[in-house]
Protein backbone atom coordinates (compact mmCIF):
# COMPACT_ATOMS: atom_id res chain seq x y z
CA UNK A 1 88.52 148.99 104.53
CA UNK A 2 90.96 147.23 101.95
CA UNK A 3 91.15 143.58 102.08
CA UNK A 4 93.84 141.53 103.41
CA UNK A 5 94.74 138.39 101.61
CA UNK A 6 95.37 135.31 104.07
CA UNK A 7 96.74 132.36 102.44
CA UNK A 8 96.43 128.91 103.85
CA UNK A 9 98.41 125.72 102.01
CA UNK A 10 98.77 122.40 103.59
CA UNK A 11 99.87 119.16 102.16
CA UNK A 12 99.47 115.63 103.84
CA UNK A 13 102.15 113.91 103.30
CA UNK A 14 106.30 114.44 103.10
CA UNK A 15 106.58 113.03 99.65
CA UNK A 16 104.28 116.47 98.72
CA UNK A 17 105.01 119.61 97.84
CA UNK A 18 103.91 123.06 99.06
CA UNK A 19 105.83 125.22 96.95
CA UNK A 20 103.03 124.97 94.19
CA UNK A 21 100.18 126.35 96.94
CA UNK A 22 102.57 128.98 98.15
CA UNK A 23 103.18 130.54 94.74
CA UNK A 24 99.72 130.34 93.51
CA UNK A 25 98.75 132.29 97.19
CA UNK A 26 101.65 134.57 96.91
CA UNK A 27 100.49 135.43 93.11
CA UNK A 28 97.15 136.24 94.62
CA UNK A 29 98.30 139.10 96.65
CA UNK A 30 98.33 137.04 99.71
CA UNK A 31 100.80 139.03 102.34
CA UNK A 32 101.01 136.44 105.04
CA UNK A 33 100.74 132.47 104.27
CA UNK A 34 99.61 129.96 107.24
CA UNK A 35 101.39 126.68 105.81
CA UNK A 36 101.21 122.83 107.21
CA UNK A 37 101.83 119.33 106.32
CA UNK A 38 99.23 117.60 108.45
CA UNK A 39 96.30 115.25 107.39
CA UNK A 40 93.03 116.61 106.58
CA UNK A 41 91.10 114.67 108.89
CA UNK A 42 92.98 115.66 111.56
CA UNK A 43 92.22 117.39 114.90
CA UNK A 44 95.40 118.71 115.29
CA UNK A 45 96.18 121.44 112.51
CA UNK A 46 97.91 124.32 114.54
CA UNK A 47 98.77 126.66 111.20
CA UNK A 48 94.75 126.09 110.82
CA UNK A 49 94.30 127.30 114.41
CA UNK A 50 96.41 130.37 114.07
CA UNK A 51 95.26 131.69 110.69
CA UNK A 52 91.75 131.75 111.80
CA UNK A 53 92.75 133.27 114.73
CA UNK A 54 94.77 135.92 112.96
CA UNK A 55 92.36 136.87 110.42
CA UNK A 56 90.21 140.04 111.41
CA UNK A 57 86.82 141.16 109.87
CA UNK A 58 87.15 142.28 105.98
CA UNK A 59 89.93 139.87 105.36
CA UNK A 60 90.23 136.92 103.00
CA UNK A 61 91.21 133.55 103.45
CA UNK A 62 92.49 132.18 100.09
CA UNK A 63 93.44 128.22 99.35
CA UNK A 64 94.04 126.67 96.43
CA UNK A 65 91.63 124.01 96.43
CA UNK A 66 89.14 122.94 99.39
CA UNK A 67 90.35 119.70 100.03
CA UNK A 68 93.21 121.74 101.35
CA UNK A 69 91.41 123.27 104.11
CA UNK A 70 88.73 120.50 105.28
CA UNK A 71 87.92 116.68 104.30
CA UNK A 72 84.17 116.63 105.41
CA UNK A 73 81.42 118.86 104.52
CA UNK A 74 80.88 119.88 107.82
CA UNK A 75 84.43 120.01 109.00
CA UNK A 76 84.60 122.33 105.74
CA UNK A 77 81.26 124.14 106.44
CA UNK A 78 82.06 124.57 110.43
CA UNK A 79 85.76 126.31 108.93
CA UNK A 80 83.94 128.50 106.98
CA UNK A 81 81.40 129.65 109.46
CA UNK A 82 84.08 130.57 111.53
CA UNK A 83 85.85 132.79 108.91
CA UNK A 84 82.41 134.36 108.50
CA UNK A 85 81.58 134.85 112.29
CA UNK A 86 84.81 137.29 112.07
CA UNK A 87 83.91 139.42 109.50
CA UNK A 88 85.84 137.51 106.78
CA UNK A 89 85.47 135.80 103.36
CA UNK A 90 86.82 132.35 101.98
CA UNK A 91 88.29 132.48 98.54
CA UNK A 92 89.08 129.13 96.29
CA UNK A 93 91.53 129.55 93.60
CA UNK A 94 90.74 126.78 91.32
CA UNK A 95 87.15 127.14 91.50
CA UNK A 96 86.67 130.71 91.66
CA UNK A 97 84.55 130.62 94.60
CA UNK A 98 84.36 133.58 96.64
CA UNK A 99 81.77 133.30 100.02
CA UNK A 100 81.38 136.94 100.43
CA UNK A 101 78.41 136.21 98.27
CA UNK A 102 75.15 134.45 98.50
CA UNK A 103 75.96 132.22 95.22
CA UNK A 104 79.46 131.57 96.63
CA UNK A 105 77.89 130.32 99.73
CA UNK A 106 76.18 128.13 98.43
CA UNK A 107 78.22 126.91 96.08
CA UNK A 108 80.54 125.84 98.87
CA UNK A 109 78.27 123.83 100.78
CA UNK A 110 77.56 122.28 97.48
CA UNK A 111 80.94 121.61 96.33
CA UNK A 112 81.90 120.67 99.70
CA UNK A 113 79.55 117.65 99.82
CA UNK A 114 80.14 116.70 96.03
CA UNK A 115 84.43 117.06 97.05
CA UNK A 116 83.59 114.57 100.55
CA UNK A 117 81.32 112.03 98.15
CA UNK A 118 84.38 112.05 95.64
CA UNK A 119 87.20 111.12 98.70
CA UNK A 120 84.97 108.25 99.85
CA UNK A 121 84.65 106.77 96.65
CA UNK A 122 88.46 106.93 95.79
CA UNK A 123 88.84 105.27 99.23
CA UNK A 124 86.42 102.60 98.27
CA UNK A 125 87.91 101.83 95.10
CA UNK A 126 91.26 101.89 96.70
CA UNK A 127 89.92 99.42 99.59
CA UNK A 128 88.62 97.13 96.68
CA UNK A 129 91.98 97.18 94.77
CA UNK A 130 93.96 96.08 97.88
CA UNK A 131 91.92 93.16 98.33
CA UNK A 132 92.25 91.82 94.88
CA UNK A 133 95.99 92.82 95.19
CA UNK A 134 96.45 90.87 98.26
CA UNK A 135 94.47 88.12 96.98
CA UNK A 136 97.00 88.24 93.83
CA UNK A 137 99.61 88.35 96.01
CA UNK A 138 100.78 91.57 94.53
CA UNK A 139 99.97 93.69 98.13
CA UNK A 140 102.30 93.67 100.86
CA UNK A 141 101.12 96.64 102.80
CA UNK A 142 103.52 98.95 103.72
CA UNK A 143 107.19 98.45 105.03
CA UNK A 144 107.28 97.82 108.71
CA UNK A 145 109.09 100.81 110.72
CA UNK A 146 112.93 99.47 111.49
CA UNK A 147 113.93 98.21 114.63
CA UNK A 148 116.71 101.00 114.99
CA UNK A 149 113.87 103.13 115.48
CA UNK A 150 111.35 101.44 117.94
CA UNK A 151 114.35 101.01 119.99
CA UNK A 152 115.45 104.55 119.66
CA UNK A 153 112.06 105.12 120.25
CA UNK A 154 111.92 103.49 123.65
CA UNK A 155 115.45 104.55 124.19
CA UNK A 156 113.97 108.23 124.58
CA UNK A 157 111.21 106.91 126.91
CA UNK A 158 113.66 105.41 129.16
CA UNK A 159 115.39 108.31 129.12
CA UNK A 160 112.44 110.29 130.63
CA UNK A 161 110.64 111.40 127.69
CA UNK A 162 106.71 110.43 126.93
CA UNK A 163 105.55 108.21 124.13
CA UNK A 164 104.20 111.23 122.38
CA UNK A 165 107.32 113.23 122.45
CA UNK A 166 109.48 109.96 121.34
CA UNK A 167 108.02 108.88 118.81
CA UNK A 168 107.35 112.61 117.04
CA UNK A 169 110.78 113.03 117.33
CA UNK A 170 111.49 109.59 115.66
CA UNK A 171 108.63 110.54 112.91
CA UNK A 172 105.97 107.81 113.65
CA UNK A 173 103.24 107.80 115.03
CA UNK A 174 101.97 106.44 118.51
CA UNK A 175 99.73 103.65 117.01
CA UNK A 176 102.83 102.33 114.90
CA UNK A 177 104.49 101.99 118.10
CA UNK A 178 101.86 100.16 119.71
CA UNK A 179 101.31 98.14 116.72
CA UNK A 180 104.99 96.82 116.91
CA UNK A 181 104.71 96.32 120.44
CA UNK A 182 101.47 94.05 119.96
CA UNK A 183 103.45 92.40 116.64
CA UNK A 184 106.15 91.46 119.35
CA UNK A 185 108.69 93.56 117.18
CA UNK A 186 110.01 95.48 120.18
């Protein structure tokens, strides 16, 4: 049975770039490409959803690096058990892992947990920075959302819409819209 390449690229944020994941997939011989700008951490990753339900036993799911496909080990370990329960293999570009073998397997439970030490560290440091930056009076946090669009926002709710479909039409999220609410901004 020949092998179907699967590609899977996701960034987190709008000021990123896919393009870079694409081509690398694409000069892998991957013939279809599952791509998403979602966090990591969360629930809600419907390209995720549909690759692994599109992939079929002897395929293999290719991604650049695995912080593209999972944040946690065992987010990233629960992924890849899935891949496996359907026949198919997990393949990391920059690492050269493949998990159609025993050394790749456990390499990726190894790397995973090393990659999930590495985030929480960054975040620590990055915690510890903004208190001495707010302490310095350097750290302002980030720009509050305008008022155009909280009122657009509820504008669209009047109008018969939910709060979920308002404000992801808007771009923001739910809790930013609370927030401003409990701020009094709105």
């Amino acid at each position: 049975m020949a092998t179907t390449k699967i590609g899977y690229a996701r960034v987190s944020t709008t000021d990123q770039n896919l393009s870079a994941q694409v081509a690398a997939l694409e000069a892998e011989g991957c013939q279809t490409n599952y791509t998403e700008q979602v966090s990591g951490k969360s629930t809600h990753r419907p390209q995720l959803k549909a690759m692994l339900d599109y992939i079929r036993q002897g395929d293999t799911v290719v991604i650049t690096k695995l912080d593209r496909l999972a944040r946690s080990t065992k987010d990233l370990l629960n992924i890849a058990e899935e891949i496996q329960n359907k026949g198919a293999g997990l393949e990391v570009l920059n690492i050269h892992l493949d998990t159609t073998t025993p050394t790749g397997k456990l390499m990726l439970t190894l790397l995973g947990a090393i990659a999930e030490f590495e985030r929480e560290i960054m975040l620590e440091r990055q915690r510890e920075g903004i208190v001495v930056a707010k302490a310095e009076g350097k750290y302002k946090g980030r720009k509050p959302v305008s008022k155009d669009i909280l009122f657009t926002v509820q504008k669209l709710i009047k109008g018969g819409m939910s709060i979920s479909e308002a404000v992801n039409k808007v771009g923001i999220s739910r809790r930013t819209y609370y927030k401003a609410i409990e701020e009094g901004r709105i």
